[in-house]
C-alpha atoms as a PDB file:
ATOM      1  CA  UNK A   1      31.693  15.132 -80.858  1.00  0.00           C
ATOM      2  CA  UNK A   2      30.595  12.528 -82.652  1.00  0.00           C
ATOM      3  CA  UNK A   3      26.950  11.112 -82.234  1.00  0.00           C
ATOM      4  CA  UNK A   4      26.852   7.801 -79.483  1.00  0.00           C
ATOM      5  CA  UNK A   5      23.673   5.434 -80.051  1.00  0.00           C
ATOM      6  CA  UNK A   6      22.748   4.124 -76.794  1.00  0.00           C
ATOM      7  CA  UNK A   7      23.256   0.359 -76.599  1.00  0.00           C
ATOM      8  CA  UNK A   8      22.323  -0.230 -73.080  1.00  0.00           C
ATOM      9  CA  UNK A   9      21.056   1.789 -70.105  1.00  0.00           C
ATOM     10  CA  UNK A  10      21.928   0.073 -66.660  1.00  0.00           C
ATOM     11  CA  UNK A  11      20.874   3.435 -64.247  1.00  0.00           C
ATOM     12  CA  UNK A  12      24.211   3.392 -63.495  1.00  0.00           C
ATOM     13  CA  UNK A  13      26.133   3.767 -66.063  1.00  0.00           C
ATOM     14  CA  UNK A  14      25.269   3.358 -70.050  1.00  0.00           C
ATOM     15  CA  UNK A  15      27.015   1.464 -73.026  1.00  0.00           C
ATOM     16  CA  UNK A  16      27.075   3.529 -75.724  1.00  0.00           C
ATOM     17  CA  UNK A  17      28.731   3.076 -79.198  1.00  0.00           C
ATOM     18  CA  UNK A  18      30.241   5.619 -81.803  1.00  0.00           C
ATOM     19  CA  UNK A  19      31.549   5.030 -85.622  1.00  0.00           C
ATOM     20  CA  UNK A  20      34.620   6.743 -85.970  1.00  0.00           C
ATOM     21  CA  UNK A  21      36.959   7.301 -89.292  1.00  0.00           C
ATOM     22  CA  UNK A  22      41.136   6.497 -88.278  1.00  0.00           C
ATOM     23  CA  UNK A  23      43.168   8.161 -90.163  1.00  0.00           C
ATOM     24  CA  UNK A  24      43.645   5.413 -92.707  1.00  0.00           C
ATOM     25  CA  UNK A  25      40.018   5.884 -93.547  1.00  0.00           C
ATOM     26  CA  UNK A  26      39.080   2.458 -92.176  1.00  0.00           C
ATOM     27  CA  UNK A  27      35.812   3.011 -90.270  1.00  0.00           C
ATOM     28  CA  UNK A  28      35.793   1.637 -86.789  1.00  0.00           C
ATOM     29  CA  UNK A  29      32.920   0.757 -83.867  1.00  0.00           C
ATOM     30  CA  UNK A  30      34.135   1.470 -80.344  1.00  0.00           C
ATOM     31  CA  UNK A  31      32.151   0.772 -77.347  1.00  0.00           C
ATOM     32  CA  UNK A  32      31.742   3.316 -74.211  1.00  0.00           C
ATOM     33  CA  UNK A  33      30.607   2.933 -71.026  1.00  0.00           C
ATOM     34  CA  UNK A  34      29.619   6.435 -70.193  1.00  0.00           C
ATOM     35  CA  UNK A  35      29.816   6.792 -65.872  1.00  0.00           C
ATOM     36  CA  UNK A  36      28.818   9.843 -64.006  1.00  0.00           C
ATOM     37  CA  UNK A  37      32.648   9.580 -62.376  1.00  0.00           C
ATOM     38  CA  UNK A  38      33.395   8.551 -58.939  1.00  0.00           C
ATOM     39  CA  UNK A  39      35.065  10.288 -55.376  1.00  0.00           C
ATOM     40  CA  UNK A  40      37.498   8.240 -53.555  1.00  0.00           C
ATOM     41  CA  UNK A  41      38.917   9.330 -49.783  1.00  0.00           C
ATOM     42  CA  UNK A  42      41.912   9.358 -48.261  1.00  0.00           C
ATOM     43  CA  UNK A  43      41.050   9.439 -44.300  1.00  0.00           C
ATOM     44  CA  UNK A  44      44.063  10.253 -41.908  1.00  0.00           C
ATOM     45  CA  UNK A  45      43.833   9.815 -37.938  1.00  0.00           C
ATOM     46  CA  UNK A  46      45.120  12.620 -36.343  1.00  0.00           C
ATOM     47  CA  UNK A  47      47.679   9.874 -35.254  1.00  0.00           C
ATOM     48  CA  UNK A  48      48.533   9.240 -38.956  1.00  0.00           C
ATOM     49  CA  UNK A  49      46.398   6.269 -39.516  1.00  0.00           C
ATOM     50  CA  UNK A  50      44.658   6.208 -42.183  1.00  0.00           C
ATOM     51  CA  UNK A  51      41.269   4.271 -42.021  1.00  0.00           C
ATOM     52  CA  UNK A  52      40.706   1.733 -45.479  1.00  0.00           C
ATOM     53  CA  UNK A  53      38.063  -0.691 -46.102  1.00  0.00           C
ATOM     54  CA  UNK A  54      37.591  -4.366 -46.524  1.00  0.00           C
ATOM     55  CA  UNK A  55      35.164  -4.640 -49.305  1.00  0.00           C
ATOM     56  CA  UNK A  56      33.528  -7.431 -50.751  1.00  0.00           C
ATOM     57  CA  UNK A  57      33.947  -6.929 -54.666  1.00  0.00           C
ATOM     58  CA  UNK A  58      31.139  -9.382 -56.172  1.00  0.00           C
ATOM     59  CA  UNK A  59      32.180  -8.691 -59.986  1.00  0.00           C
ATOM     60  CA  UNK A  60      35.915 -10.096 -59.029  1.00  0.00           C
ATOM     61  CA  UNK A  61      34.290 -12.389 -56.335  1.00  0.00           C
ATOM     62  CA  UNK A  62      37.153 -11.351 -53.913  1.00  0.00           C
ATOM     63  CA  UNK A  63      37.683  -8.909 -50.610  1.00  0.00           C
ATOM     64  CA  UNK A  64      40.035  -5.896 -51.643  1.00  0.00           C
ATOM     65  CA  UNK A  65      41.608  -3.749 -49.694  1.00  0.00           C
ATOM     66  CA  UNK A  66      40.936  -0.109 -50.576  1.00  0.00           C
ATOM     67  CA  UNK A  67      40.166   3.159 -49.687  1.00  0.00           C
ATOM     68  CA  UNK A  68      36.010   4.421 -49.130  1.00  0.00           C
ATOM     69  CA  UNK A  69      34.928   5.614 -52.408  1.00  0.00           C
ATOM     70  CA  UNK A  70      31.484   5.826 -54.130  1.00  0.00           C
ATOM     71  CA  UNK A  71      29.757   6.890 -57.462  1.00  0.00           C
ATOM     72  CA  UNK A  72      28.479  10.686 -57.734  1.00  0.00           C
ATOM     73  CA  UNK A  73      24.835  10.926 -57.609  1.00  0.00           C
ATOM     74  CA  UNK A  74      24.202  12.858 -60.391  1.00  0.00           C
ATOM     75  CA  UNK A  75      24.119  16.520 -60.503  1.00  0.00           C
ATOM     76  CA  UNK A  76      25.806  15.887 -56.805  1.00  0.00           C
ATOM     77  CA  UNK A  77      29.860  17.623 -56.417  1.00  0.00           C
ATOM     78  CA  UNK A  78      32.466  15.429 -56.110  1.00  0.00           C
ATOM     79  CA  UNK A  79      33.381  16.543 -52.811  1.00  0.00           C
ATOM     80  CA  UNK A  80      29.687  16.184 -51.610  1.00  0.00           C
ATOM     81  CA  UNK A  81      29.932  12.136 -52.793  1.00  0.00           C
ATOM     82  CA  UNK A  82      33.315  11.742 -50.929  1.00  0.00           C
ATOM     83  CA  UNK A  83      31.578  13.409 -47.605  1.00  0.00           C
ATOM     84  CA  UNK A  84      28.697  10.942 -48.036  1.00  0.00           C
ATOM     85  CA  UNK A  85      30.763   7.840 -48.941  1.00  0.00           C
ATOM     86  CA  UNK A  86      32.960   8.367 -46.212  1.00  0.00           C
ATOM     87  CA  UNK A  87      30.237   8.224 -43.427  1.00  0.00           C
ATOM     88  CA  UNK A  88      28.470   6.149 -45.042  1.00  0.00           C
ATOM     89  CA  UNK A  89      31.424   3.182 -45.519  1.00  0.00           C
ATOM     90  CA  UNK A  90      33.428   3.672 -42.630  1.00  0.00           C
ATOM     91  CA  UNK A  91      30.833   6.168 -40.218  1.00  0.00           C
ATOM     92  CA  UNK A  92      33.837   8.990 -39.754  1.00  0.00           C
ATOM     93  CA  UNK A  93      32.665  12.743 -40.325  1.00  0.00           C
ATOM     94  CA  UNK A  94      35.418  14.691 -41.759  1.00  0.00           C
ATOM     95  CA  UNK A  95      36.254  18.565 -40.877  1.00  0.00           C
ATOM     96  CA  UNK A  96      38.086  18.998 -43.614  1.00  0.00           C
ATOM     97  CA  UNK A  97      38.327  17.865 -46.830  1.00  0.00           C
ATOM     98  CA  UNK A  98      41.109  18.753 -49.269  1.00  0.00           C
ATOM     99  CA  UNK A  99      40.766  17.498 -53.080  1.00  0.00           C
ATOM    100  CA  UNK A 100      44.351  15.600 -54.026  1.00  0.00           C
ATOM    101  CA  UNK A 101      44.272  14.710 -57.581  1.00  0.00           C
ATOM    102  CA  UNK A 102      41.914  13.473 -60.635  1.00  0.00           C
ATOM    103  CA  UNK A 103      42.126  10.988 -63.076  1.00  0.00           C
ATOM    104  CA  UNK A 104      40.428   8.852 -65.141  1.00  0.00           C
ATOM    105  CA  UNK A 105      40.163   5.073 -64.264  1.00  0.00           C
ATOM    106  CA  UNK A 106      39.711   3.533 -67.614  1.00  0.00           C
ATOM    107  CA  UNK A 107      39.504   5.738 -70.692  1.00  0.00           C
ATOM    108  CA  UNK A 108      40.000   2.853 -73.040  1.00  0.00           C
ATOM    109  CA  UNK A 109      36.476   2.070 -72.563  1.00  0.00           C
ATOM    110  CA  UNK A 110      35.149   4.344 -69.839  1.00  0.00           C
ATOM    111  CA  UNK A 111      34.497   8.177 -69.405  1.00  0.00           C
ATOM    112  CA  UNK A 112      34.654   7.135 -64.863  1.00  0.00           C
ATOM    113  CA  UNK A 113      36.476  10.559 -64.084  1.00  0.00           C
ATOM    114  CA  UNK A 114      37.842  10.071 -60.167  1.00  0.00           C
ATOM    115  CA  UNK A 115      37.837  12.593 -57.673  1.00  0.00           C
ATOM    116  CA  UNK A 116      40.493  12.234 -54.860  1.00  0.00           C
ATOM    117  CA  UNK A 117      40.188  14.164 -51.248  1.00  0.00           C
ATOM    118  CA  UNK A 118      42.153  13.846 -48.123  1.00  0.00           C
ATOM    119  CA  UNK A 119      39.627  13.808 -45.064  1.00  0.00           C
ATOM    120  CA  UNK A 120      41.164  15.114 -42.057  1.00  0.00           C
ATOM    121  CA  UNK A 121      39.258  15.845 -38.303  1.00  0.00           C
ATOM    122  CA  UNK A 122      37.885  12.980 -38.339  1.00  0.00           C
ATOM    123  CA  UNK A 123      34.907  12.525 -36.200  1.00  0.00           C
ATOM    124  CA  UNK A 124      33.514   8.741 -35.605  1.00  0.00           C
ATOM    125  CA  UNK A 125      30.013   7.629 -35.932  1.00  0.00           C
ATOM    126  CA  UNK A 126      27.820   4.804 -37.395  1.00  0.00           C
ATOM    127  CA  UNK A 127      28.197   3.440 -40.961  1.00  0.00           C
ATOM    128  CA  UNK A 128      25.425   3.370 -43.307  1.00  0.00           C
ATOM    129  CA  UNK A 129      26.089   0.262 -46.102  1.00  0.00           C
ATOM    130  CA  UNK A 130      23.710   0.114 -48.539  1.00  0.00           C
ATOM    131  CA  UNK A 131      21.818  -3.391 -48.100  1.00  0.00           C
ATOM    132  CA  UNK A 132      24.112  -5.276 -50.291  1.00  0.00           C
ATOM    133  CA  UNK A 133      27.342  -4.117 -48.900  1.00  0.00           C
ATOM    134  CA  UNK A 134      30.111  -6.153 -47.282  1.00  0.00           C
ATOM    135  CA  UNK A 135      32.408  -4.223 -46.480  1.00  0.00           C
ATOM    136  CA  UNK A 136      34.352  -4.173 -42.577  1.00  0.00           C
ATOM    137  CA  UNK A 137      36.596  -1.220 -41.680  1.00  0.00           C
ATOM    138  CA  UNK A 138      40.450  -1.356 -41.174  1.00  0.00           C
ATOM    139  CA  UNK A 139      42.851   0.614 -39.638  1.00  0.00           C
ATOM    140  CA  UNK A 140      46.607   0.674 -41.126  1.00  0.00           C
ATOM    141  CA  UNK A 141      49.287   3.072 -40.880  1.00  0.00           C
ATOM    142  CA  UNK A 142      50.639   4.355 -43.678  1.00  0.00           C
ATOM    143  CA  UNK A 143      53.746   2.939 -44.110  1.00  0.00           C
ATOM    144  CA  UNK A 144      51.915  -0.308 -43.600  1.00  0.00           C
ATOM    145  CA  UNK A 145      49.617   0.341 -46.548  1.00  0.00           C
ATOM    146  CA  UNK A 146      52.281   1.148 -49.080  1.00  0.00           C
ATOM    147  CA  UNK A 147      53.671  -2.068 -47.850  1.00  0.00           C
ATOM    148  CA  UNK A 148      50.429  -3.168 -49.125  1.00  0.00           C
ATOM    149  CA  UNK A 149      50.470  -1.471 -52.290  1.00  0.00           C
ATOM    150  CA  UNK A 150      54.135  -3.019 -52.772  1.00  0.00           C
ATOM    151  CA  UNK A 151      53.527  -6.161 -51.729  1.00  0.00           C
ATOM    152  CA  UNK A 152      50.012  -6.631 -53.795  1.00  0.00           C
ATOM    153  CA  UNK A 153      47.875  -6.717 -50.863  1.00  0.00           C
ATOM    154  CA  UNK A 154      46.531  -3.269 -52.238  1.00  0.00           C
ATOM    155  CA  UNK A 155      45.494  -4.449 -56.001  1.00  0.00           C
ATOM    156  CA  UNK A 156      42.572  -1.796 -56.113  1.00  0.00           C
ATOM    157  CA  UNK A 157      43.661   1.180 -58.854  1.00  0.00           C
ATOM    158  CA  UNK A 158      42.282   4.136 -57.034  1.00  0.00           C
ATOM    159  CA  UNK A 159      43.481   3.155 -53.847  1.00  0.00           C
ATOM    160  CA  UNK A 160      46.759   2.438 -55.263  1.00  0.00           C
ATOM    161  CA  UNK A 161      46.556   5.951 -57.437  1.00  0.00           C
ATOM    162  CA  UNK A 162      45.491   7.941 -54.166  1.00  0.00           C
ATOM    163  CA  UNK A 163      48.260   6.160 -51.527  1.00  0.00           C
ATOM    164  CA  UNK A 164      50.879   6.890 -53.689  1.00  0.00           C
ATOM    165  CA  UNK A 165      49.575  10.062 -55.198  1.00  0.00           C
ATOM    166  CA  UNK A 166      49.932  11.215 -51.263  1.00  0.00           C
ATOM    167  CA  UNK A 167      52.648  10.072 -50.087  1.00  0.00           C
ATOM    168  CA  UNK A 168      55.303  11.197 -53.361  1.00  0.00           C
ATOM    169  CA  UNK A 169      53.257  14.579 -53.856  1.00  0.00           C
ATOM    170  CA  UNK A 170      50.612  16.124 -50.855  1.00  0.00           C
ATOM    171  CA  UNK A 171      52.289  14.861 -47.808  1.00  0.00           C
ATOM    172  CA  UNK A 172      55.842  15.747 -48.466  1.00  0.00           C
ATOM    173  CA  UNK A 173      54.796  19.145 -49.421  1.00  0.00           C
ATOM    174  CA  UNK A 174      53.907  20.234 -45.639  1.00  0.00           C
ATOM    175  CA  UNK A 175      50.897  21.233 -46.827  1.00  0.00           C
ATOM    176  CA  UNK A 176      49.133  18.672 -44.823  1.00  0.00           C
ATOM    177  CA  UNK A 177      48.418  18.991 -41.180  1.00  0.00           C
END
């Protein structure tokens, strides 16, 4: 791979950039934001609720609907982030977690690989926001939150990815208890 010279460190993430020849030898500058990749849960009642967010989102200064999710603490699993941003967002404990699908949420300009899971045996307990977090937990079933999806109350991308990832693919498979 091609060297990256680091434009900008923000802990998070970095910006880095990268010369590359196209093929019509014209030399070109992109820009990457290199992210350690994210886990996003899907968490169903045992009545077949499935328990979403309300989360103040201060970079588009609006409250989305969507699914818990976090950033991986790096060298921590995926699996191990979606156990800790579950609890920590919406205080449930699951039993079981089952990964679903993976996918990248912007490779234009980011390397943010997302991590999936269904959390089932679901055990309630307190939530545990980080001090800038706004975020209120909702309850929908999941007919109701496709409505969402098709309606445009749902306009977060992993949430929509996940919902519908589940409902086409892992729940009509029987695989799911």
């Amino acid at each position: 791979m091609p060297e990256r010279k680091l434009v900008y460190d923000a802990g998070l993430f970095r910006v880095k950039q990268q010369e590359v020849c196209e093929r019509d030898g014209a030399r070109r500058l992109y820009h990457i934001v290199e992210h350690p990749g994210a886990a996003v849960v899907l968490p169903v009642l045992a009545d077949g609720r499935i328990v979403m967010i309300r989360n103040h989102r201060i970079v588009v200064d609006a409250d989305l609907l969507e699914l818990p999710a976090g950033t991986i603490d790096t060298p921590e699993e995926p699996i191990a982030c979606a156990r800790r941003e579950l609890t920590e967002e919406t205080g449930y404990v699951a039993e079981r977690m089952t990964p679903l699908v993976s996918f990248y949420s912007s490779p234009g300009i980011c390397t943010e690989r997302m991590y999936a899971f269904e959390a089932k045996g679901l055990t309630l307990g307190e939530t545990q926001l980080d001090g800038g977090e706004q975020i209120r937990v909702v309850l929908m079933e999941r007919e109701g939150a496709l409505q969402a999806v098709r309606d445009g109350r749902i306009i977060d991308g992993k949430t929509i990815v996940t919902l519908l990832y589940y409902d086409r693919f892992a729940r009509r498979q029987g695989t799911r208890e």
